[in-house]
C-alpha atoms as a PDB file:
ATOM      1  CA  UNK A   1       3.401   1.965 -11.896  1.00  0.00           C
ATOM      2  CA  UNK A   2       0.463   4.549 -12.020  1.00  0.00           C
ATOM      3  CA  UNK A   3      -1.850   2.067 -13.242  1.00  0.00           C
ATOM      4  CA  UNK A   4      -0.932  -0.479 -10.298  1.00  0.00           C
ATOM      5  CA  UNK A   5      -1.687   2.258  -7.825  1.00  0.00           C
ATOM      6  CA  UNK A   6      -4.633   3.036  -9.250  1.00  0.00           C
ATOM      7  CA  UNK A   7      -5.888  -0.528  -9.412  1.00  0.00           C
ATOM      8  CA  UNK A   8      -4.741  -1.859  -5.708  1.00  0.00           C
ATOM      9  CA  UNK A   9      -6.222   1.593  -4.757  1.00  0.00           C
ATOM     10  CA  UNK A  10      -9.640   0.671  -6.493  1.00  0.00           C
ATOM     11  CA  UNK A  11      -9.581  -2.643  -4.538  1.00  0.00           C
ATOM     12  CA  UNK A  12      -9.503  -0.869  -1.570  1.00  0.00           C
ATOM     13  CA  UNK A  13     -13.117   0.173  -1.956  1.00  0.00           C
ATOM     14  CA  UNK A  14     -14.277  -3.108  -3.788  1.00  0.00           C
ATOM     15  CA  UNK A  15     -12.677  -5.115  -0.884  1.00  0.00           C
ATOM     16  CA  UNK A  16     -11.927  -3.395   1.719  1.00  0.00           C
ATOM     17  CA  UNK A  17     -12.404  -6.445   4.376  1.00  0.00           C
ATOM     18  CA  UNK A  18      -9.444  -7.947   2.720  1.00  0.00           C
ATOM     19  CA  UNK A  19      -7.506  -4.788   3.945  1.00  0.00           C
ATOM     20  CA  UNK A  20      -8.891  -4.366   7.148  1.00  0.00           C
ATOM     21  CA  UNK A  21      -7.560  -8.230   8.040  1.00  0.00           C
ATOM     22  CA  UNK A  22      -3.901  -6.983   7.475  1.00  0.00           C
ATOM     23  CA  UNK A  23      -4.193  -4.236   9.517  1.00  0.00           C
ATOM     24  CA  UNK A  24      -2.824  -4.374  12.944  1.00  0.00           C
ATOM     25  CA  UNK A  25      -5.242  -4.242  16.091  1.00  0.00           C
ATOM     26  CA  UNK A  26      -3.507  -1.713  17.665  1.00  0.00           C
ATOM     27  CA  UNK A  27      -4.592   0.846  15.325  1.00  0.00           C
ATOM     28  CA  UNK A  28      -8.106   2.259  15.214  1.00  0.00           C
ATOM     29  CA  UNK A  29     -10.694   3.282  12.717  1.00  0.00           C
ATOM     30  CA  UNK A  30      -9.949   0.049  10.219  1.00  0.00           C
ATOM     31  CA  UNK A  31     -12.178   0.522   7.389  1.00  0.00           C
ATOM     32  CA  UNK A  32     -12.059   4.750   7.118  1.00  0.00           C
ATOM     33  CA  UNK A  33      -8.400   4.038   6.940  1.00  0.00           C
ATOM     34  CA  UNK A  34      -8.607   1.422   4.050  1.00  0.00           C
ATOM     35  CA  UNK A  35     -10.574   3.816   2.588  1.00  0.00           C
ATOM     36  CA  UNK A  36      -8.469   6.948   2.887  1.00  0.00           C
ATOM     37  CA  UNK A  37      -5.236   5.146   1.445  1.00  0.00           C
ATOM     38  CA  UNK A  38      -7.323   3.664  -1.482  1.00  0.00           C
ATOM     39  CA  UNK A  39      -8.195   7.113  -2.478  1.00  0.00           C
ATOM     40  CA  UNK A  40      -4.543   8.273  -2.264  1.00  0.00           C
ATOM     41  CA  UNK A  41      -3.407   5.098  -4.084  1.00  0.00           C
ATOM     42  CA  UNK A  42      -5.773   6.316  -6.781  1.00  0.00           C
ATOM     43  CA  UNK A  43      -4.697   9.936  -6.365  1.00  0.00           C
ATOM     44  CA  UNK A  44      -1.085   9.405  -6.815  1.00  0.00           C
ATOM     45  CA  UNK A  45      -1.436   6.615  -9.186  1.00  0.00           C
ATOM     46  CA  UNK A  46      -3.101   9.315 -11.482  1.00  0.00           C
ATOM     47  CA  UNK A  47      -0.979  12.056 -10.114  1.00  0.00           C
ATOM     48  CA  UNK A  48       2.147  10.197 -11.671  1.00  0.00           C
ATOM     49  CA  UNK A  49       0.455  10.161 -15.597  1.00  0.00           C
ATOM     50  CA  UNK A  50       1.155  14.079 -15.294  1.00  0.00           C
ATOM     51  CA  UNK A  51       4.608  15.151 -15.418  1.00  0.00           C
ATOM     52  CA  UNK A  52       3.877  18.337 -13.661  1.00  0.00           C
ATOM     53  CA  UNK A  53       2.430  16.632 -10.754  1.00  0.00           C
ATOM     54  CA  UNK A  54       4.550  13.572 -10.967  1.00  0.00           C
ATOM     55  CA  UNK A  55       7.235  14.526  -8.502  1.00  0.00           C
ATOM     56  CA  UNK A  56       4.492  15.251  -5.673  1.00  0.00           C
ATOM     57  CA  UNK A  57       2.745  12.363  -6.248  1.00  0.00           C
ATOM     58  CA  UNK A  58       5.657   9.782  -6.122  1.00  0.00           C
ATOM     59  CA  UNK A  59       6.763  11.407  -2.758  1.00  0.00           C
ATOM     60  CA  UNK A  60       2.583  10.996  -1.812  1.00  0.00           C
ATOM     61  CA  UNK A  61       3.437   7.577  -3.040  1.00  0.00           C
ATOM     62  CA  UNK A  62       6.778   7.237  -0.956  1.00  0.00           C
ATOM     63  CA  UNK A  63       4.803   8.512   2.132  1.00  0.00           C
ATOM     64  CA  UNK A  64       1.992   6.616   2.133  1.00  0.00           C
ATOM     65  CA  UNK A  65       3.983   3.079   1.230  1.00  0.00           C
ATOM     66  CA  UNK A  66       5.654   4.006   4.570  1.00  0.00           C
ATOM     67  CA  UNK A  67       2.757   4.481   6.949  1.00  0.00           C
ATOM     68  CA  UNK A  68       1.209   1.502   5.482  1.00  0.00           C
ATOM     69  CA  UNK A  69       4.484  -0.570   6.484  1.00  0.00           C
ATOM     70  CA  UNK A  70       3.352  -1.617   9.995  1.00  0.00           C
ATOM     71  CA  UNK A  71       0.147  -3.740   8.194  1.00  0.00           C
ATOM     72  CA  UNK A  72       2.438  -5.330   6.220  1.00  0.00           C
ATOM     73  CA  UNK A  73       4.844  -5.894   8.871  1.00  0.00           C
ATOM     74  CA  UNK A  74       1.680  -7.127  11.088  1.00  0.00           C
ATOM     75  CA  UNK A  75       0.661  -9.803   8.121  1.00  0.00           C
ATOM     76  CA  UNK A  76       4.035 -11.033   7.957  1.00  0.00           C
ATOM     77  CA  UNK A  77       4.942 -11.929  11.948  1.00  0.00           C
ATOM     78  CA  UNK A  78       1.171 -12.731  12.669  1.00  0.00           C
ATOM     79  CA  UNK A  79      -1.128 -15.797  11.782  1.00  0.00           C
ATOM     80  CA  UNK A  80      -4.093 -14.209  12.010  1.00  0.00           C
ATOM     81  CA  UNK A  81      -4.286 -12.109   9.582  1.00  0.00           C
ATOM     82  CA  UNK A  82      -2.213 -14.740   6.858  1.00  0.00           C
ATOM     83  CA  UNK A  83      -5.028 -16.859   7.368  1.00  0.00           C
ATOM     84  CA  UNK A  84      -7.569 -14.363   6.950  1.00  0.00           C
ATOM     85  CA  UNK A  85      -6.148 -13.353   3.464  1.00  0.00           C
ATOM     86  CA  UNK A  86      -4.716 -16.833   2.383  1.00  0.00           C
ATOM     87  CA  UNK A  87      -1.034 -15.893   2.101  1.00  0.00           C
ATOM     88  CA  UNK A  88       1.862 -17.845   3.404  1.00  0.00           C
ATOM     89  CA  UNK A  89       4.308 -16.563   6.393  1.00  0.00           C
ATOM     90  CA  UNK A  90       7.145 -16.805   3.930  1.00  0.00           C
ATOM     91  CA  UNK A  91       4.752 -14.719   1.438  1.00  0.00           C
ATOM     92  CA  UNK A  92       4.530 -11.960   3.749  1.00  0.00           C
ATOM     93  CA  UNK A  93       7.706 -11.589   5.394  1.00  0.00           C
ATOM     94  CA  UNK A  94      10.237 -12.722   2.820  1.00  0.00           C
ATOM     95  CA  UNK A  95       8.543 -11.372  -0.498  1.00  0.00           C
ATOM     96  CA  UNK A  96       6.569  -9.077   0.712  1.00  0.00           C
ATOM     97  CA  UNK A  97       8.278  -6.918   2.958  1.00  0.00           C
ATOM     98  CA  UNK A  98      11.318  -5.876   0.645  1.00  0.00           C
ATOM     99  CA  UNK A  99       8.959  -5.288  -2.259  1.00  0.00           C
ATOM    100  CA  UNK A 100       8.003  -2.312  -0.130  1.00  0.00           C
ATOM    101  CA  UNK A 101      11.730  -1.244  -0.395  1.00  0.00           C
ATOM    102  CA  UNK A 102      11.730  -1.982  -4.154  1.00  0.00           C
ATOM    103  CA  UNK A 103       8.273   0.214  -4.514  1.00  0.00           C
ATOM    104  CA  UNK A 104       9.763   3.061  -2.475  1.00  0.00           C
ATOM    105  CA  UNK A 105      12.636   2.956  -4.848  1.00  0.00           C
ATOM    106  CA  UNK A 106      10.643   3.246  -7.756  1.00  0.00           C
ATOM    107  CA  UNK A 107       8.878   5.816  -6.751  1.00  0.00           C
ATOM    108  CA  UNK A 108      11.745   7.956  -5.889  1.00  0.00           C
ATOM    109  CA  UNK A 109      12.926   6.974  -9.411  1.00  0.00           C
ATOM    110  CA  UNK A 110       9.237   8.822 -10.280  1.00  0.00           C
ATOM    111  CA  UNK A 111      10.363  12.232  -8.592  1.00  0.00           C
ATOM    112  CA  UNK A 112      13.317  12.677 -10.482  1.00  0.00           C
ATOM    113  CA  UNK A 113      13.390  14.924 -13.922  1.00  0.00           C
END
C-alpha cells in the first residue's frame, strides 16, 4: 500500500494534467491542488513504512482519500472529464467509486497495532 501511494503520488507531479481533468470545475486552484495531494500521497505512502508514524499517516491517508472523493465522483457522473482521461462511465462510477471505500478500509486496517 505505501508503495502505491507513493507512486500515484509521484504521478501527480509527472502528470499532473491528467489530474487536473478529473477535477471538478467548481473547485479552484486545479494544478496547486494536484500538487499538494501528490506530495501527501508521497508523504503518507512513506509515512506508513515506519511503524511509529504509521497510524498518523493512514488516518493522513483516510483524510485525504476523502477530500479527493468529489473528483472521483465528478469523473464518474460527467463525460467530460472520462473523455479527457480515456476511462469508461462504468470505469468510474461502478469500479471506481467503491475502491475508494475498499482504500479507506485498508488504511484504517494501517492505524491499528
Amino acid at each position: 500500500m505505501s508503495f502505491f501511494y507513493i507512486w500515484v503520488g509521484i504521478k501527480h507531479f509527472i502528470d499532473p494534467k491528467w489530474f487536473v481533468h478529473i477535477m471538478p470545475p467548481y473547485l479552484p486552484f486545479h494544478y496547486a491542488a494536484v500538487y499538494v495531494s501528490g506530495f501527501f500521497e508521497i508523504l503518507f505512502g512513506l509515512g506508513l513504512l515506519f511503524p511509529k508514524l504509521r497510524y498518523y499517516a493512514a488516518w493522513g491517508l483516510i483524510l485525504l482519500l476523502i477530500a479527493v472523493y468529489p473528483a472521483n465522483l465528478y469523473l464518474a457522473f460527467n463525460k467530460t472529464p472520462q473523455e479527457a482521461i480515456g476511462i469508461s462511465a462504468f470505469a468510474a462510477s461502478w469500479i471506481r467509486l467503491p475502491i475508494q471505500f475498499i482504500f479507506i478500509g485498508l488504511a484504517y486496517w494501517h492505524s491499528k497495532d
